[in-house]
Protein backbone atom coordinates (compact mmCIF):
# COMPACT_ATOMS: atom_id res chain seq x y z
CA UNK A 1 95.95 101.78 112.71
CA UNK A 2 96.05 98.53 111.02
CA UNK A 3 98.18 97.54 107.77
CA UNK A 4 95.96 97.29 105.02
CA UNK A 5 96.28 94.05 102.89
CA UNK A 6 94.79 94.09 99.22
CA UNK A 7 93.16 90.80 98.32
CA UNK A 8 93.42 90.14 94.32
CA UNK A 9 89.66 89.54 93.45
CA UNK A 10 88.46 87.03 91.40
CA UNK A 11 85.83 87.55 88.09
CA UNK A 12 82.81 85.81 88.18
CA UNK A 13 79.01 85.88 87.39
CA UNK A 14 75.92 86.05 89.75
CA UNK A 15 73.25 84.28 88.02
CA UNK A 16 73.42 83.95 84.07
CA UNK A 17 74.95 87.61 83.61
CA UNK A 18 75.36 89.99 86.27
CA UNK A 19 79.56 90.35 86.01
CA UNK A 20 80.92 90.62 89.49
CA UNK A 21 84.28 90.54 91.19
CA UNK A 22 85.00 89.55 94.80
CA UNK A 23 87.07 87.08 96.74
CA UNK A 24 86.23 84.03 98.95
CA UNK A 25 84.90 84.79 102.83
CA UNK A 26 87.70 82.61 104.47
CA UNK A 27 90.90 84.97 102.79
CA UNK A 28 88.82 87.89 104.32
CA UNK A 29 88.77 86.52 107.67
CA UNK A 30 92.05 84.95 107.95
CA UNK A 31 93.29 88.20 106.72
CA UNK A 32 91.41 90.36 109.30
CA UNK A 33 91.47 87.53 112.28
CA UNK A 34 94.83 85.99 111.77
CA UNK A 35 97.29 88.59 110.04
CA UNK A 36 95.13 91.39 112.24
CA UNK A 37 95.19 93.34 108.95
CA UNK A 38 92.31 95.37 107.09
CA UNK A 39 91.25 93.52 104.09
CA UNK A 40 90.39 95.09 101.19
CA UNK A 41 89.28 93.50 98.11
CA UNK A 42 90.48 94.59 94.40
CA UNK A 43 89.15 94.22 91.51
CA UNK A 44 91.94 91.92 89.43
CA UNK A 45 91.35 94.20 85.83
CA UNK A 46 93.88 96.73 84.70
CA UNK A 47 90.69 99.01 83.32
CA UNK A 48 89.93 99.78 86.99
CA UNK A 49 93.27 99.76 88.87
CA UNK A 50 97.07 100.73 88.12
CA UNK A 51 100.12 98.83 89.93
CA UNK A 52 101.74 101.81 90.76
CA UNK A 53 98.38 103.12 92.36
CA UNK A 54 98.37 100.21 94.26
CA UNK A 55 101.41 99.99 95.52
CA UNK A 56 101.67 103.45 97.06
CA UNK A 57 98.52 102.34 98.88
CA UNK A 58 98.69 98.90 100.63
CA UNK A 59 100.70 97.43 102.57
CA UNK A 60 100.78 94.16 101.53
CA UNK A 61 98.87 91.75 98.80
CA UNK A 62 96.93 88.21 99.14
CA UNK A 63 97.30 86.53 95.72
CA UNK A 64 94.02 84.28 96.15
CA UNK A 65 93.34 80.84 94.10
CA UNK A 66 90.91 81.22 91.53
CA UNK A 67 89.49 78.97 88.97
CA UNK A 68 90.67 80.65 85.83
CA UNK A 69 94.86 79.69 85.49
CA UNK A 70 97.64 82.34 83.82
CA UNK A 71 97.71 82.35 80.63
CA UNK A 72 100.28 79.86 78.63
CA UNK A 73 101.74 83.11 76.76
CA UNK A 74 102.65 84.90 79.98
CA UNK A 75 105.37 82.12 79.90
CA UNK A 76 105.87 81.50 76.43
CA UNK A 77 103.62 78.48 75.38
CA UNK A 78 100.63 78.03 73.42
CA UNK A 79 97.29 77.37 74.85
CA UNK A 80 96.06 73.63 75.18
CA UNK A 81 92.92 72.60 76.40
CA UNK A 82 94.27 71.16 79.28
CA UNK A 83 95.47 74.39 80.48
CA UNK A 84 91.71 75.31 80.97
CA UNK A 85 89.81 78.90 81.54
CA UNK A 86 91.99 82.27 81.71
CA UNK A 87 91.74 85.70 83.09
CA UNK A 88 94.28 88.04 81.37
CA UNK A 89 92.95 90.69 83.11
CA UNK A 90 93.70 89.47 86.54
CA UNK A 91 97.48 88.21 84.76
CA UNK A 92 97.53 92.29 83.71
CA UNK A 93 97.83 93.10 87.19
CA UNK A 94 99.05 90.13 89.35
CA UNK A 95 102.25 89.34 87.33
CA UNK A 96 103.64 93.31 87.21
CA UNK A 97 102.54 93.69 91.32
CA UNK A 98 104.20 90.41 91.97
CA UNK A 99 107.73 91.91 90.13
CA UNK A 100 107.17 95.41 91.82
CA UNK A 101 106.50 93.56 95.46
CA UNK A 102 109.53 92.06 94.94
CA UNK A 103 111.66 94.93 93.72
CA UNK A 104 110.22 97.38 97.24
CA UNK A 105 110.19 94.77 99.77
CA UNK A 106 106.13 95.26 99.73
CA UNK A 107 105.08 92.15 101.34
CA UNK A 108 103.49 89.69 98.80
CA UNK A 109 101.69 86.38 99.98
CA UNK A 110 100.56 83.62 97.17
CA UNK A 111 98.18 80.89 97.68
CA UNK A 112 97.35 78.44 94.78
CA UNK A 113 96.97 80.46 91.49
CA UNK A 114 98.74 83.09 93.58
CA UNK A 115 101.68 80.46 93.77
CA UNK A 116 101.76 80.07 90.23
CA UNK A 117 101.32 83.81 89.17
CA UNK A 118 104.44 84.18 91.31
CA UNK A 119 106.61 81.44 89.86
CA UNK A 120 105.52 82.73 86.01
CA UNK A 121 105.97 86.42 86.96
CA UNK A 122 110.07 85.45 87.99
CA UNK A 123 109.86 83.80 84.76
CA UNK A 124 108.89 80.43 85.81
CA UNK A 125 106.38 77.83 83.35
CA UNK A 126 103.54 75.54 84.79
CA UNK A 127 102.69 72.25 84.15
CA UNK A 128 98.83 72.25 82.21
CA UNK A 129 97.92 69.20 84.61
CA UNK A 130 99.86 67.75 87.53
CA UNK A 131 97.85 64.29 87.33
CA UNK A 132 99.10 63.76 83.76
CA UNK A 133 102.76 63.39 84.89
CA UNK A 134 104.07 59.92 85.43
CA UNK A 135 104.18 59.26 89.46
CA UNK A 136 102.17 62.38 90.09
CA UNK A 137 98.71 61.97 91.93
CA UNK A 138 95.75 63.73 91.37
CA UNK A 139 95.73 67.37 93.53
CA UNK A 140 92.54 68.61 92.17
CA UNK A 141 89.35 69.35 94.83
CA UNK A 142 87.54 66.16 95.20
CA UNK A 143 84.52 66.59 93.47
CA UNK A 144 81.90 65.71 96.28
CA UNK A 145 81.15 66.40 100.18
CA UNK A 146 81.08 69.18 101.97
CA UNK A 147 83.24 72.12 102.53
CA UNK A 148 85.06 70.88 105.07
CA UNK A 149 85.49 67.23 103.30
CA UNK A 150 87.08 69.22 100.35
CA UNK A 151 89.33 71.51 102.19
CA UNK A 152 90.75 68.44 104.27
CA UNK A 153 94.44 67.89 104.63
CA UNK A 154 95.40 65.46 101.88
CA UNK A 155 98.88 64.80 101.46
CA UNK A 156 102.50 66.00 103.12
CA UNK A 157 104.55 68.81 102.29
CA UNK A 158 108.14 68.28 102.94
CA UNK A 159 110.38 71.15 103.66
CA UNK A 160 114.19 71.75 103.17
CA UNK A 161 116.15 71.30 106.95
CA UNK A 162 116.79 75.16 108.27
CA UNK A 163 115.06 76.58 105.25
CA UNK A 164 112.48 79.43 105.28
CA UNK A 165 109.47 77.52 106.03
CA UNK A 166 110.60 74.87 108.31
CA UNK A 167 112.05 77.82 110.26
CA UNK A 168 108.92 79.69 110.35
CA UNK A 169 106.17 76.23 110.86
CA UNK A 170 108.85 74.85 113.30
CA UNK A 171 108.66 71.65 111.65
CA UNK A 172 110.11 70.06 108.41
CA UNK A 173 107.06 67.95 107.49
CA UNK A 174 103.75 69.16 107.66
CA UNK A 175 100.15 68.00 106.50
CA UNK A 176 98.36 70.49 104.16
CA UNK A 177 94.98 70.38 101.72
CA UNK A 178 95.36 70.39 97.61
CA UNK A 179 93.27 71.40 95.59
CA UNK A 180 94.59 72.42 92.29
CA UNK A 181 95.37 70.81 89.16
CA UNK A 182 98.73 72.72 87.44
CA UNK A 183 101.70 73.33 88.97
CA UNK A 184 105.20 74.45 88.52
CA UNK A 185 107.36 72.93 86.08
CA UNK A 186 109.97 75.40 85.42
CA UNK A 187 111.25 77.58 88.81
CA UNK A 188 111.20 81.32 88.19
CA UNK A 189 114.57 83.26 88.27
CA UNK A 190 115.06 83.25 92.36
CA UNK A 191 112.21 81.39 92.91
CA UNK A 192 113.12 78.49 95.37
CA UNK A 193 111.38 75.56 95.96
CA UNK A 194 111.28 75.04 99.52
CA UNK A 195 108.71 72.72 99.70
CA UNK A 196 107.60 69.26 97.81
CA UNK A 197 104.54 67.30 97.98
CA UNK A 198 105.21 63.33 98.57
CA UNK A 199 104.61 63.16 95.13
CA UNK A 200 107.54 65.42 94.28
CA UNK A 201 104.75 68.61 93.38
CA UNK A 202 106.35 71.80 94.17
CA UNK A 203 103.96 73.15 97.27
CA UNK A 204 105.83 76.28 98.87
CA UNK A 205 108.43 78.68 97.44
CA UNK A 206 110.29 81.71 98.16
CA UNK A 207 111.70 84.86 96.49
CA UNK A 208 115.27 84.80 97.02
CA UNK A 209 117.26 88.09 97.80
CA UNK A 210 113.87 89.37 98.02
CA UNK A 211 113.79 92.27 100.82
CA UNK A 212 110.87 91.77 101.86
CA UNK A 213 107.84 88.76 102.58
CA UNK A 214 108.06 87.18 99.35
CA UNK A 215 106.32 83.45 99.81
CA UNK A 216 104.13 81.06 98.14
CA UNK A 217 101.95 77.72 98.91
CA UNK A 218 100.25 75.35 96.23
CA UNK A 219 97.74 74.44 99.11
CA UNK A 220 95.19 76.38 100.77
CA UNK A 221 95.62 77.29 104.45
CA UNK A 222 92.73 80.27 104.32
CA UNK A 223 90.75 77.08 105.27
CA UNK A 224 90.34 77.11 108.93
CA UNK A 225 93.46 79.65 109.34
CA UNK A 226 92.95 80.60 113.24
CA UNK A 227 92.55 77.24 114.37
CA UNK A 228 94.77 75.34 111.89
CA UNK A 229 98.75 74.81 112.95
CA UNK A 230 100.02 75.31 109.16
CA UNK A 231 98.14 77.80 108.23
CA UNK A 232 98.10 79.97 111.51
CA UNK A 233 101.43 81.19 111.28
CA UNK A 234 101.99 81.65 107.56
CA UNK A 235 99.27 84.66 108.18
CA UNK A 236 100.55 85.87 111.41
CA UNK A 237 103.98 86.36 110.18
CA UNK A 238 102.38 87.83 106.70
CA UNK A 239 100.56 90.11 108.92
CA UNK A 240 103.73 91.13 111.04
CA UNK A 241 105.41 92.05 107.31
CA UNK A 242 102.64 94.14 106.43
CA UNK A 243 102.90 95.93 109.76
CA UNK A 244 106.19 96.76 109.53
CA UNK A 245 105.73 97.90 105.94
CA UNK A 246 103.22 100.06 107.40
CA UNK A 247 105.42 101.33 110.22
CA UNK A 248 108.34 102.55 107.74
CA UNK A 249 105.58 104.11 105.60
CA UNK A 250 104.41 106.05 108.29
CA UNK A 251 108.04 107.28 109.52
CA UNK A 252 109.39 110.53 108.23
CA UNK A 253 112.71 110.64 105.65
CA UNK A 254 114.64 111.24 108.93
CA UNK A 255 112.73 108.64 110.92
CA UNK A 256 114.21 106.34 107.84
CA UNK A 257 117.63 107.69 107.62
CA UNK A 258 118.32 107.34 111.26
């Protein structure tokens, strides 16, 4: 039997007013095709599902990017309009399952807003817009060409020597796609940036002391995931977490003990 991952959903609308909630095609198939894992959507509102519920039933979460960003309060600021459109509903149940991922061990995997509701639920802030900063360049999706012209690698990410992710991508400079426009500004309490754009933009972190797959990117490797050399094993060893989670959840209290 395969782990089963929960992807957080996103909110949206189908035409002018149907309310809907669902996730993007390419974190279903890189969950299914490259972390060999059964993906199953939920819905990111705390009217339909509990953390605790949640917990006792998957074996590991996909925190997806999504338009919306958390909301300023979560870390103690007031809103601007540069920190754009919010979902408090999906902040009602990302930030408690990212705290309660970390306290178990169950593995938790953030990509873009994902990386941010990670840093802010450790206690971290965010930066309204990255492009504003002096040095900084712009990280937002270009605003024209196709799908594949948009998702196209766009800058370096530099990792620390021996550090989590140069140990798991083999390498300590690597070539990823960015397409957001905050970022973090304050590091959560054990969050550690292990990765910098060559603009000095925090791209990859890690939980530490974390007991469990507790890691973060600021770019999007979803985006061509079986094929793509970044992006590849970030899912594969997400889905090996998962598995074992699912292992030790399937053991007896003796299995456990022993």
């Amino acid at each position: 039997m395969r782990a089963k991952i929960g992807i957080i959903g996103n909110s949206f609308v189908i035409g002018e007013d149907y309310p809907a909630q669902g996730t993007g095609v390419m974190n279903i198939e890189a969950i299914a095709r490259v972390s060999d894992a059964m993906p199953l959507v939920i819905p990111a509102d705390p009217q339909m599902v509990r953390v605790d519920e949640l917990v006792d039933s998957f074996d590991g979460f996909l925190l997806t990017g999504g338009r919306p960003n958390v909301h300023p309060e979560e870390y103690g600021e007031a809103p601007t309009e540069a920190h754009g459109d919010f979902d408090r509903a999906r902040d009602a149940v990302t930030l408690p399952l990212v705290r309660a991922c970390v306290e178990s061990g169950l593995p938790v995997f953030g990509i873009c807003r994902g990386f941010q509701e990670m840093n802010v639920a450790m206690g971290g802030t965010l930066h309204p817009e990255i492009r504003e900063l002096p040095g900084r360049m712009n990280h937002r999706m270009p605003p024209d060409g196709s799908l594949e012209e948009k998702f196209a690698p766009r800058h370096h990410v530099h990792f620390t020597a021996g550090s989590v992710f140069h140990r798991l991508l083999g390498a300590e400079k690597v070539m990823t796609n960015t397409l957001h426009g905050q970022g973090i500004c304050k590091p959560g309490k054990r969050v550690v940036v292990d990765g910098f754009a060559e603009d000095d933009t925090p791209e990859a972190i890690y939980v530490a002391g974390a007991p469990g797959f507790a890691l973060a990117v600021q770019w999007h490797p979803e985006y061509n995931a079986a094929r793509d050399p970044v992006s590849r094993p970030l899912f594969q060893a997400f889905g090996r977490a998962a598995r074992a989670w699912a292992q030790a959840r399937r053991a007896t209290p003796l299995q456990r003990s022993a």
